[in-house]
PDB file of N, CA and C in Angstrom:
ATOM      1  N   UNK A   1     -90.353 -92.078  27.388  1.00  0.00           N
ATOM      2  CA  UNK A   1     -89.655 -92.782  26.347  1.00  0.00           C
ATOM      3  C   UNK A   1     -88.946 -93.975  26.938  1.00  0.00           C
ATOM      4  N   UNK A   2     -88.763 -94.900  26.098  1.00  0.00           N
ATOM      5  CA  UNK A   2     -88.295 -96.175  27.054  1.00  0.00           C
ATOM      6  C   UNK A   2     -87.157 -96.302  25.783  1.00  0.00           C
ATOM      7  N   UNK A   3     -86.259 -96.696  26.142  1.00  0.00           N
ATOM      8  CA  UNK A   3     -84.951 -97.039  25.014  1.00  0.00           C
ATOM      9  C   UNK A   3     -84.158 -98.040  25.178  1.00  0.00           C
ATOM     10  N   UNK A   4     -83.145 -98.968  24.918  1.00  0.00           N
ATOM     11  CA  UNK A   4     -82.223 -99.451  25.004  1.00  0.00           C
ATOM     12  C   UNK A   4     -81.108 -98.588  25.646  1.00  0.00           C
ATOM     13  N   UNK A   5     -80.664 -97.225  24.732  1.00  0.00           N
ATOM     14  CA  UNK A   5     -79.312 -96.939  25.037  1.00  0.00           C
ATOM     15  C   UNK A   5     -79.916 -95.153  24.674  1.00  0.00           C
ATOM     16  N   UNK A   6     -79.148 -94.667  25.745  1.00  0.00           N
ATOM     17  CA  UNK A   6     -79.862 -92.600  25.678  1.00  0.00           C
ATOM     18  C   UNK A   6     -78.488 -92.373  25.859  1.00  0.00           C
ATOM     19  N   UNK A   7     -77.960 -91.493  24.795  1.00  0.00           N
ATOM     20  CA  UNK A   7     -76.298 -90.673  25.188  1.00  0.00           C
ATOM     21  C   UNK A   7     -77.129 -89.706  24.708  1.00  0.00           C
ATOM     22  N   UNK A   8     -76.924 -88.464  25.687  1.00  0.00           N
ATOM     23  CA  UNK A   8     -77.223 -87.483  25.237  1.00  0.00           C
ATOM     24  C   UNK A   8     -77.029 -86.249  24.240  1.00  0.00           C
ATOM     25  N   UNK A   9     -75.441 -86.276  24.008  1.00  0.00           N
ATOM     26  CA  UNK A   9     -74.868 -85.626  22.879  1.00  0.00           C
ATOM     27  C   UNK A   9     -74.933 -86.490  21.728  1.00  0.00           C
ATOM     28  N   UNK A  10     -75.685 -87.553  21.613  1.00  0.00           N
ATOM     29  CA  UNK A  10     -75.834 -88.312  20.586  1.00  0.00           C
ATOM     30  C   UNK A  10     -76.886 -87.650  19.636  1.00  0.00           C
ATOM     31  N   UNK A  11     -76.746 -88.520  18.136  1.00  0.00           N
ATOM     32  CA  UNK A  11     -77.837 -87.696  17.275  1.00  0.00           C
ATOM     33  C   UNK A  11     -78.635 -88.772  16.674  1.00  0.00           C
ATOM     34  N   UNK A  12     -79.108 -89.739  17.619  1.00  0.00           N
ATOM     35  CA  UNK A  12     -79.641 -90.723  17.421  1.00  0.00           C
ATOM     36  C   UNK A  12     -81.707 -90.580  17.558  1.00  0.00           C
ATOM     37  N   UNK A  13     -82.438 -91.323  17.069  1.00  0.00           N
ATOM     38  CA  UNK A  13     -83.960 -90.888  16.979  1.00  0.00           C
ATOM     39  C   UNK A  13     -84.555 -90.279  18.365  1.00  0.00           C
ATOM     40  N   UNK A  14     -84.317 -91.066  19.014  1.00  0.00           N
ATOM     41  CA  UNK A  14     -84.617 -91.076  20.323  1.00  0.00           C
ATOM     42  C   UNK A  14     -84.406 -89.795  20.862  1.00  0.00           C
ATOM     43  N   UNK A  15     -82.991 -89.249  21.031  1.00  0.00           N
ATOM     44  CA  UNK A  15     -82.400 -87.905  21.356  1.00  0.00           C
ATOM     45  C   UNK A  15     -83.205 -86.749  20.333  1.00  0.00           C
ATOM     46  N   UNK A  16     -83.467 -87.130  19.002  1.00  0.00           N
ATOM     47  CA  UNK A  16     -84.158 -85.705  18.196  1.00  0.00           C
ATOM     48  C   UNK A  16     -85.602 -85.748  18.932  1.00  0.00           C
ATOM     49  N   UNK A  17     -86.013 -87.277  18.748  1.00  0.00           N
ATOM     50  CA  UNK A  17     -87.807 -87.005  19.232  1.00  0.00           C
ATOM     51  C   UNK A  17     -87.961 -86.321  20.856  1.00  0.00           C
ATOM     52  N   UNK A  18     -87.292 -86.820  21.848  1.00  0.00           N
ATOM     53  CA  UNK A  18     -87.415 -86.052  23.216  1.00  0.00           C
ATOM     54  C   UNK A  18     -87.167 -84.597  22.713  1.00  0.00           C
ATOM     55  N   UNK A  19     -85.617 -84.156  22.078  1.00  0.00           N
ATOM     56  CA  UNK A  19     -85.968 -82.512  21.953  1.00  0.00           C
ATOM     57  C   UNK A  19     -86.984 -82.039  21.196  1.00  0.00           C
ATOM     58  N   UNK A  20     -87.690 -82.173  20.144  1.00  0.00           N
ATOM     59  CA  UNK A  20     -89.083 -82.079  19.592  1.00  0.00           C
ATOM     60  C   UNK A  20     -90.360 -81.900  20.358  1.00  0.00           C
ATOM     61  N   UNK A  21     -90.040 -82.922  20.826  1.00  0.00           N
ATOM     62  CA  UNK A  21     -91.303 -82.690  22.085  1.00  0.00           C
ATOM     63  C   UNK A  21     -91.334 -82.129  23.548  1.00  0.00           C
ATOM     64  N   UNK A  22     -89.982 -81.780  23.474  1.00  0.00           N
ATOM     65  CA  UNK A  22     -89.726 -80.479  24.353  1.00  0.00           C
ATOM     66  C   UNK A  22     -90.511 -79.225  23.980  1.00  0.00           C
ATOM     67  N   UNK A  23     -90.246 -79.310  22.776  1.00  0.00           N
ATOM     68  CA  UNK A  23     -90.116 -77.959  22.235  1.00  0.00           C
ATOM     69  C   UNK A  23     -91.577 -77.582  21.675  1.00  0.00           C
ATOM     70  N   UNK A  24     -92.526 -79.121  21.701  1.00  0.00           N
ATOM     71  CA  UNK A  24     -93.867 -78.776  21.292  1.00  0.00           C
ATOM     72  C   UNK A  24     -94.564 -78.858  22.918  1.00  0.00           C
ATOM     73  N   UNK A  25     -93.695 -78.137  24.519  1.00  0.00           N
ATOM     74  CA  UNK A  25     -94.412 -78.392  25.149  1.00  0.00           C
ATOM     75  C   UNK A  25     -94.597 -79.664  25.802  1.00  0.00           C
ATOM     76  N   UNK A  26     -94.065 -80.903  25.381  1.00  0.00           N
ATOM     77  CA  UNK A  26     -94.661 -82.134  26.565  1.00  0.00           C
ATOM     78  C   UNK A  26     -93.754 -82.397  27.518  1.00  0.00           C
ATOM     79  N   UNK A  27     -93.755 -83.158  28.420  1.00  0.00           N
ATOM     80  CA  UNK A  27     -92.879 -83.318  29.758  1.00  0.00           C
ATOM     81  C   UNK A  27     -92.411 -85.037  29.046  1.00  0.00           C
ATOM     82  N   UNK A  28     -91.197 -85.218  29.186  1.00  0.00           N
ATOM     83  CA  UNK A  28     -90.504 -86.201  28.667  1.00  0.00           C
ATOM     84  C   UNK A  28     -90.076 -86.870  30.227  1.00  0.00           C
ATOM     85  N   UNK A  29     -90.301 -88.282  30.103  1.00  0.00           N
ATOM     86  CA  UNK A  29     -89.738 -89.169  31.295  1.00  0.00           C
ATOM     87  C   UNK A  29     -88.557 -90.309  30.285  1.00  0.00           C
ATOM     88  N   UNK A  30     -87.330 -90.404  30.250  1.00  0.00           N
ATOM     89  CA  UNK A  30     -86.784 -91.488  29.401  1.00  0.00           C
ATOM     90  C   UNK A  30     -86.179 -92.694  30.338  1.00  0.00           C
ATOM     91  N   UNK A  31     -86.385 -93.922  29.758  1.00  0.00           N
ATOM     92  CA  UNK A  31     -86.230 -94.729  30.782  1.00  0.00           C
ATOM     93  C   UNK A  31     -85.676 -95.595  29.795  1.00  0.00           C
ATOM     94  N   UNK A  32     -83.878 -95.707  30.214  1.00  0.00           N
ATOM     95  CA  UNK A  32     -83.235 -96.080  29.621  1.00  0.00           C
ATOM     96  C   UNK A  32     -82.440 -97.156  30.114  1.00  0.00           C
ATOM     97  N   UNK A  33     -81.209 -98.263  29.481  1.00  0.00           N
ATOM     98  CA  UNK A  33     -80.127 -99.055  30.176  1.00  0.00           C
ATOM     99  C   UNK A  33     -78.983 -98.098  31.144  1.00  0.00           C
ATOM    100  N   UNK A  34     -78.233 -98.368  32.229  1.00  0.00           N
ATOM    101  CA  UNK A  34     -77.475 -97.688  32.688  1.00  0.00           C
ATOM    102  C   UNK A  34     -76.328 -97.935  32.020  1.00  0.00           C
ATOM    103  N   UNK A  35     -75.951 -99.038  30.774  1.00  0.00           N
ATOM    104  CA  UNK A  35     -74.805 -99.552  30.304  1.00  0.00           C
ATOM    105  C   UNK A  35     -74.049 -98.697  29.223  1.00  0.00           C
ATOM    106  N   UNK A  36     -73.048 -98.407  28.687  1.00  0.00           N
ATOM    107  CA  UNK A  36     -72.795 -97.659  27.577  1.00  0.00           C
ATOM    108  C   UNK A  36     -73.173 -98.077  26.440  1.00  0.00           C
ATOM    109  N   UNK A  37     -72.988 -99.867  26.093  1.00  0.00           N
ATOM    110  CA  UNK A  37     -72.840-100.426  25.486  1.00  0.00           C
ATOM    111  C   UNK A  37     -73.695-101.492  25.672  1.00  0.00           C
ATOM    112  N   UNK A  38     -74.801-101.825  25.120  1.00  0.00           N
ATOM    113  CA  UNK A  38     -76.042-102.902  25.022  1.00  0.00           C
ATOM    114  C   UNK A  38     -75.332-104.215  24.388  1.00  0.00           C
ATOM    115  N   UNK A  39     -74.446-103.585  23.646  1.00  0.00           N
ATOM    116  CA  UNK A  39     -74.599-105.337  22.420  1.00  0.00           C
ATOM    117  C   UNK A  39     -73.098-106.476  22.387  1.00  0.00           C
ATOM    118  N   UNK A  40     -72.735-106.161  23.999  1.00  0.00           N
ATOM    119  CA  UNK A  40     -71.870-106.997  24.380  1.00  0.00           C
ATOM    120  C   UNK A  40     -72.962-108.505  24.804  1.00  0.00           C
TER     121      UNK A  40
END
C-alpha cells in the first residue's frame, strides 16, 4: 500500500483495507510519509 499519511489507530480507508486483507490472508507492505501532518 503506498499512502500519504498511515496512523494506525486511525479509521481512515487505508487502515480498514490493510486489516481486510489481513484477514483475507495477503501479506501487506505500507509505504507511507514519516510526517504526522502532510498538509503543512
Amino acid at each position: 500500500m503506498l499512502c500519504d499519511l498511515y496512523i494506525e489507530d486511525a479509521e481512515y480507508q487505508e487502515n480498514l483495507m490493510t486489516k481486510y486483507y489481513k484477514k483475507l490472508g495477503h501479506e501487506i507492505i505500507i509505504i507511507a510519509s514519516l510526517f504526522d501532518f502532510v498538509c503543512r
